[in-house]
Structures are given as C-alpha cells and as structure tokens.
Protein backbone atom coordinates (compact mmCIF):
# COMPACT_ATOMS: atom_id res chain seq x y z
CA UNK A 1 0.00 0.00 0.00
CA UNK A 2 1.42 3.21 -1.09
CA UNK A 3 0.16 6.48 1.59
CA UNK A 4 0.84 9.82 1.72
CA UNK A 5 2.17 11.35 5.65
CA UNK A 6 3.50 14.59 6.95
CA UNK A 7 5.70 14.24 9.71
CA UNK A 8 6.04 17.32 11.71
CA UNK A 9 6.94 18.23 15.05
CA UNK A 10 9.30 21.04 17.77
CA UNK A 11 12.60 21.69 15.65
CA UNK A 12 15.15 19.11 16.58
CA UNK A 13 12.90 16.74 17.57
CA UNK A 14 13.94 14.24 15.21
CA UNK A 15 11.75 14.41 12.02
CA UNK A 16 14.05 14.19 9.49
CA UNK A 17 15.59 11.24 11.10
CA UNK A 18 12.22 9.58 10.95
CA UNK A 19 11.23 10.84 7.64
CA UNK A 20 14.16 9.03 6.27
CA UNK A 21 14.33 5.86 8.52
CA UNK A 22 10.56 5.51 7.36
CA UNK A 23 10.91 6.28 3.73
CA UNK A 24 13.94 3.80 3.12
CA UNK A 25 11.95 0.77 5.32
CA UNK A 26 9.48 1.53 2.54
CA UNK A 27 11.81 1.55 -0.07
CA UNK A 28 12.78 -1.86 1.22
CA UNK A 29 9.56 -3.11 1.04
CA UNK A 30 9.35 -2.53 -2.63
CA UNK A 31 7.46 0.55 -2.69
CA UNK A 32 8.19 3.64 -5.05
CA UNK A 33 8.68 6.48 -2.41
CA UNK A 34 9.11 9.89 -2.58
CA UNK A 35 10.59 12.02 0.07
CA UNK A 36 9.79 15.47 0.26
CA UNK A 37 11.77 18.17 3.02
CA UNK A 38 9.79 21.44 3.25
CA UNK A 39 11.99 21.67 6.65
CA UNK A 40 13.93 24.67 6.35
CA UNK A 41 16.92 22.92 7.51
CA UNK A 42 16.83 20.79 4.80
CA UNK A 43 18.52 17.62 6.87
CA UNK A 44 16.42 14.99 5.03
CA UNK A 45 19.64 14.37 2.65
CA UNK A 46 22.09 13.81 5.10
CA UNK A 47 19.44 11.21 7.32
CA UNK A 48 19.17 9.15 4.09
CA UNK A 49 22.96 9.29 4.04
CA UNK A 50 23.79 11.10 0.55
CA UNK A 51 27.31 11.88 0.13
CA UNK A 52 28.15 15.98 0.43
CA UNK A 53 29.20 16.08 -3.04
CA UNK A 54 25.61 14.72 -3.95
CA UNK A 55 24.13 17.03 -1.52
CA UNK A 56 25.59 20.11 -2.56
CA UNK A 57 24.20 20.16 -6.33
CA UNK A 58 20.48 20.26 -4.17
CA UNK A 59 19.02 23.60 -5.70
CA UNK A 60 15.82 24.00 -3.37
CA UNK A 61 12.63 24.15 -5.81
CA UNK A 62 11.80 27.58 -3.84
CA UNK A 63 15.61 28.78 -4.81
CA UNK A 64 15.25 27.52 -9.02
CA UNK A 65 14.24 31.12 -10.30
CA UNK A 66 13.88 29.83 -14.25
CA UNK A 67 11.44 27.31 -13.23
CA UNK A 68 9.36 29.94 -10.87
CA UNK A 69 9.41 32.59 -13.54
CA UNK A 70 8.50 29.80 -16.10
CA UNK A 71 5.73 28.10 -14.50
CA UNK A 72 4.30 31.08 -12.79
CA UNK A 73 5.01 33.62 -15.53
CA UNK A 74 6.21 36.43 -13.20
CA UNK A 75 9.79 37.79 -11.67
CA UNK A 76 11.30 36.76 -8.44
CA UNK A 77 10.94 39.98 -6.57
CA UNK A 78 8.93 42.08 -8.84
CA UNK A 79 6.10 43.60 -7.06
CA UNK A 80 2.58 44.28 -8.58
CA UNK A 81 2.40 41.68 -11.23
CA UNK A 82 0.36 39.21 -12.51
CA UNK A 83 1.09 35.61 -12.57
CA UNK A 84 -0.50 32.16 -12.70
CA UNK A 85 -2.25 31.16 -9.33
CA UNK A 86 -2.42 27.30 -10.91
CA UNK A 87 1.18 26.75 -12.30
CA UNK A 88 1.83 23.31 -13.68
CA UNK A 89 4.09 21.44 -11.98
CA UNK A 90 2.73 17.55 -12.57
CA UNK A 91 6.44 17.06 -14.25
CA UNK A 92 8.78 18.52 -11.59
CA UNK A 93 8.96 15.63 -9.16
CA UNK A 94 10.22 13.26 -11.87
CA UNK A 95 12.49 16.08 -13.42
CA UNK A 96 13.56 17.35 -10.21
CA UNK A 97 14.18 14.79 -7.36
CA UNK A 98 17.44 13.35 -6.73
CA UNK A 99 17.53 9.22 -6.04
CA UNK A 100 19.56 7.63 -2.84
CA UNK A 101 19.32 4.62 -1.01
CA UNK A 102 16.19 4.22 -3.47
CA UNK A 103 14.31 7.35 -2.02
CA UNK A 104 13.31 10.06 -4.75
CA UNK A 105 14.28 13.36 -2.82
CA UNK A 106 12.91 16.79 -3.24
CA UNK A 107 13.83 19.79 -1.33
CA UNK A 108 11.38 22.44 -1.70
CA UNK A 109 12.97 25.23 0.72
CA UNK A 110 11.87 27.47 2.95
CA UNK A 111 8.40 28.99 2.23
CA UNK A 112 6.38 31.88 3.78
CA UNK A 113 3.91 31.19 7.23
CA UNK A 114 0.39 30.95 6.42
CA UNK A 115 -1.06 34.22 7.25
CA UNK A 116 2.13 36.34 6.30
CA UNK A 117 0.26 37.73 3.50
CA UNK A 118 2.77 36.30 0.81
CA UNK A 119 1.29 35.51 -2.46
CA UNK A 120 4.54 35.53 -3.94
CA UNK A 121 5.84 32.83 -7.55
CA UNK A 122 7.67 31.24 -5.12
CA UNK A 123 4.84 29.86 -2.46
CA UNK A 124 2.32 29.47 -5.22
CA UNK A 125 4.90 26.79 -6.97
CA UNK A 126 5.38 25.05 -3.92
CA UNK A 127 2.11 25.28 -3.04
CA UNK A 128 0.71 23.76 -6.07
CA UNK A 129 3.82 21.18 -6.10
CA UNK A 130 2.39 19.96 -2.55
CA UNK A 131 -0.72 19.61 -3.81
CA UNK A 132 -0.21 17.72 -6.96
CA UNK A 133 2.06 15.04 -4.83
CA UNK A 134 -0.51 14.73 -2.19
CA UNK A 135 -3.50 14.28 -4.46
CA UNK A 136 -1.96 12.94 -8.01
CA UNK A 137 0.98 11.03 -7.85
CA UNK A 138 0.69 7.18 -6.86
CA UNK A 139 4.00 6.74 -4.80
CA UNK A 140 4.30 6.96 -1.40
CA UNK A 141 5.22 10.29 -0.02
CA UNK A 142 6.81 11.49 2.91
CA UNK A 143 6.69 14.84 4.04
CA UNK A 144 9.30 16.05 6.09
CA UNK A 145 7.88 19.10 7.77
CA UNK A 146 8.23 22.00 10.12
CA UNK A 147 6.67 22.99 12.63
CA UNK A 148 3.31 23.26 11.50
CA UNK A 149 0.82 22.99 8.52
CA UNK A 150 1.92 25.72 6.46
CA UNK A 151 2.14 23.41 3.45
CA UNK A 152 -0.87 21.77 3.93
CA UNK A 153 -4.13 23.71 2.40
CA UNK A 154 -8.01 22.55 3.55
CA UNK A 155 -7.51 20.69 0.06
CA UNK A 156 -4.67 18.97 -0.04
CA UNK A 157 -5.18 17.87 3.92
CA UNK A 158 -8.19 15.87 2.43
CA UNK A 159 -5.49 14.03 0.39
CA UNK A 160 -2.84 13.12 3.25
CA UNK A 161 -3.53 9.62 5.14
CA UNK A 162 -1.89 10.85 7.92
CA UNK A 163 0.05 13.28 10.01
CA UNK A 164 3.08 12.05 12.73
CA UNK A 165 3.39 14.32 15.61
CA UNK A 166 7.02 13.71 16.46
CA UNK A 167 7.33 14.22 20.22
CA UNK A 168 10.17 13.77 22.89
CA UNK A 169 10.05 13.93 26.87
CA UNK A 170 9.92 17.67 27.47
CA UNK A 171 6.77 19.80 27.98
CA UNK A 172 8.48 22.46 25.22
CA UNK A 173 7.77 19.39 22.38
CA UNK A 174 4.62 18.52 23.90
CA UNK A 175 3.29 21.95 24.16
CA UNK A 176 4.39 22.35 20.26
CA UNK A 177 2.56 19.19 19.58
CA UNK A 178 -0.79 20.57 20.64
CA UNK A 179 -0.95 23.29 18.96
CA UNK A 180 -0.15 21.44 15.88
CA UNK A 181 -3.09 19.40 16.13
CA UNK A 182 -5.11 22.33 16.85
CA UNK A 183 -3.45 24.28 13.32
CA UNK A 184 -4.19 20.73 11.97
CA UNK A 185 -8.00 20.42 12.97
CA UNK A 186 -8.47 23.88 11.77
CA UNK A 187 -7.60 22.62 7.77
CA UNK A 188 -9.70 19.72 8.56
CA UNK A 189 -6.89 17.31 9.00
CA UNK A 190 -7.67 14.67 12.17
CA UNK A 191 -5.56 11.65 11.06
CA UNK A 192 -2.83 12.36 13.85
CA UNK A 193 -0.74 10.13 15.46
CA UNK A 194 2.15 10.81 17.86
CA UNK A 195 5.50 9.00 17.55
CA UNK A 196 7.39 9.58 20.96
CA UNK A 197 10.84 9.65 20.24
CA UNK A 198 14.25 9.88 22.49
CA UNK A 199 12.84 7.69 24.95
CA UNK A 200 15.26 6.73 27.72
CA UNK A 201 12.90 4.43 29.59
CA UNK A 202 9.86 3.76 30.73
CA UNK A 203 8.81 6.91 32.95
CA UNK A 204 9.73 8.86 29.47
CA UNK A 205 7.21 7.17 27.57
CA UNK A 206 4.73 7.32 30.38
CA UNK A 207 4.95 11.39 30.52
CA UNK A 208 4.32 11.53 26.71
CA UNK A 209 1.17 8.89 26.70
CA UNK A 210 -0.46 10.83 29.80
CA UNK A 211 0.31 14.04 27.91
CA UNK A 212 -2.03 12.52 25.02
CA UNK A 213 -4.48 10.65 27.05
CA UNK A 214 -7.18 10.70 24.08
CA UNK A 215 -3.92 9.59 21.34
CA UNK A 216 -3.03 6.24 20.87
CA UNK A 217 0.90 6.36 20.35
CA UNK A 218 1.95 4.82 17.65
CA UNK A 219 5.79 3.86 18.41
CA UNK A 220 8.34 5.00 20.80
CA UNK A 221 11.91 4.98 19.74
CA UNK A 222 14.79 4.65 22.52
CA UNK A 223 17.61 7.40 22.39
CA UNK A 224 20.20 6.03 20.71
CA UNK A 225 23.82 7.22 20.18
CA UNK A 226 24.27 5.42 17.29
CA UNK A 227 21.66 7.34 15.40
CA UNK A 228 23.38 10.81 16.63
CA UNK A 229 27.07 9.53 15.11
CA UNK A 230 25.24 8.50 12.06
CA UNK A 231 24.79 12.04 11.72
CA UNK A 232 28.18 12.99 12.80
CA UNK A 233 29.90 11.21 10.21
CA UNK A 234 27.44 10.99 7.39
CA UNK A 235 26.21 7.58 7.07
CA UNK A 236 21.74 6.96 6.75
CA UNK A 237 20.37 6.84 9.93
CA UNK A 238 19.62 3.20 9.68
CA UNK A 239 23.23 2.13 8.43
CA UNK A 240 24.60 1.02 12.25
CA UNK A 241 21.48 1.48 14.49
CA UNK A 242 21.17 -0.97 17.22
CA UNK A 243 18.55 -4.02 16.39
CA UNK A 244 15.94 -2.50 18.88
CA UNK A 245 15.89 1.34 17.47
CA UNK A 246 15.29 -0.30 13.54
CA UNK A 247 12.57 -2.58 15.73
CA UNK A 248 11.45 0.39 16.84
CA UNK A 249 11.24 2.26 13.00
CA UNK A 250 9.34 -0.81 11.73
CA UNK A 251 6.24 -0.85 14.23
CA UNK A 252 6.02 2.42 13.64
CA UNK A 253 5.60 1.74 9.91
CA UNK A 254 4.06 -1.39 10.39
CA UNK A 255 1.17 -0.01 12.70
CA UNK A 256 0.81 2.71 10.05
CA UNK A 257 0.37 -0.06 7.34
CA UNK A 258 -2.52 -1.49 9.66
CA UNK A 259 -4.44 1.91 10.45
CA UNK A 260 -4.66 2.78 6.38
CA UNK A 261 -5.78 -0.15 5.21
C-alpha cells in the first residue's frame, strides 16, 4: 500500500531522522517512495545518508528562479504583477528529485507562514507542487515538515492519510505538539498520530502517553547514540542502528500499514 504522511513536530525533535528511517523501510519493502523536506533545515539528505558532493548540487525548488518565472510567468521579486495562481508542476517531481538509497528526494525550501500575506511565484509553486504530490501522484510520499501545517491547504489535507506528531520527553515538544493538532484540525486534517521519540525508559514514555491521554501512540523509539554519530559522520540513519531502534522504525511503519488499510 502506497500512503501519503507529513511528519512534523518542535525543531530538533527528530523528524528528518524519521522521515528518512521511514521512507527507506518503505523503499525496502518494494514501494516507489518519494521524500519530500519542506523543513527549512533541509537535513532529510544527510538522514538518508547522501554523500556531500551529492548534496551540494540540491538547488531547493523555492531557490530555481527559471522554473518559478516559467511556471508562474512572473519575476522573483517584482512587485505588482500578474502571474498564474495554478502553475503546472505535474512534471517537476520526476524532473527534479534526486535518487539515494532508493528514495526520490525533493527539497522544496523554505516557504512563507500561512497568514504572512505572501502571495509571492515562489509559495504558489510550492504550493501547487504539494498539492499535486498529495492528491496525483501514486507513490508513497513522505513529508518532512516544520513545525506546522503551512504546506498543507483545507484541500490537499483531504489528500494526506496521515500526520506524525514527532514528540520527545519535554513539555516544550509537547506543548508544540498541541498546537499542531489544533493548526491541523483547523484545515480539517484529524488523522494524527504521535511518535514519541528519544525515549530513555519507561517513565519517558509514560509522561508523553499521559500528555495525550485521548492519542493512541503509535511507536516509541529509545535514544540512541548510534543514530546521533550517524549524523556525525554521514552515514543513513539506519546504516549502524542498534537491532531495537530499527525494531522500533518498523512498528512504527508497520502499525501505520494497519491503520490505512
């Protein structure tokens, strides 16, 4: 089964390193999956373990000005102009994305908060990009996210099968948490699941499920070192992890498989 999920969460919580351990599980499974990183820190690349010379020729979609000022028929930073609100964009994942460890990558780059006003070529692309993967294309997609829904329009929430809350012990994370699911109940969006992650024992995962008392949680994964060196020297995040942290990644996935059916 091929879904579409947004994983989203406090910054540094961990989503990228879930994004990726989840996409290449998936991968492994014999799906077609694409990964998309509307994070602005962009770390999805280096948590699938893509080498810095791949890395580097990564032009964010929001950063490509030929293919704005194509699509959208306007000028980066030209003010009172007309340009397409509908831009096609059904070709850019395939033209676009950048294959490792058999995950299609695209990074997308930062984009504008909902509410700042900005109509801009820029957000309207990425925008409509979201939209078309969410609601066209038949791969798998994950969506590695901020800190919020700001990608995620009333429409193209009706498309997603599901939204990870990626939450660690701390009341800073949980108090993010909620008010994602309240952003996320505003666009209509009530498939939300919380992944605790960082867990050092059992009085860690305890605080996170009674912080949640009406959320099922869907996985905990146990802090682990190995996943933090992974980082530090480049490798995916599932290259050396110990037997119960990948455990760990594949109940996650595997209770996901169960819920969308």
């Amino acid at each position: 089964m091929s879904f579409k999920i947004a994983i989203t969460g406090k910054g540094g919580v961990g989503k990228s390193t879930i994004s990726a351990a989840l996409a290449m599980l998936m991968a492994g499974r014999k799906k077609k999956v694409l990964a998309l990183d509307s994070d602005p820190a962009a770390n999805l690349a280096v948590a699938l373990g893509m080498p810095e010379e791949m890395r580097k020729k990564i032009v964010p979609i929001s950063k490509q000005k030929a293919l704005i000022e194509e699509r959208t028929g306007a000028k980066i930073n030209s003010y009172g102009q007309m340009f397409k609100m509908n831009p096609e964009v059904a070709d850019i994942a395939d033209k676009y994305a950048i294959k490792y460890n058999d995950v299609s990558l695209i990074v997308v780059g930062a984009i504008e908060k909902g509410g700042s006003g900005c109509a801009c070529p820029e957000n309207v692309l990425i925008r409509a990009l979201v939209t078309n993967l969410v609601l066209h294309r038949n791969e798998a997609l994950i969506m590695d996210m901020e800190a919020g829904v700001e990608h995620l329009g009333r429409a193209t929430a009706s498309g997603v099968d599901g939204m990870l809350i990626v939450v660690e012990p701390g009341q800073r994370s949980v108090d993010c948490a909620k008010a994602i699911i309240g952003m996320a109940h505003d666009i209509g969006l009530k498939k939300l699941h919380i992944v605790a992650n960082r867990v050092t024992g059992h009085e860690d995962e305890i605080f996170i499920k009674n912080s949640f008392p009406d959320r099922e949680i869907l996985g905990a994964i146990p802090y682990s070192e190995k996943i933090r060196r992974s980082d530090m020297s480049g490798v995916s995040v599932l290259e050396k992890i110990e037997p119960a942290t990948r455990e760990a990644f594949e109940t996650i996935l595997n209770n996901l498989e169960k819920l969308l059916k």
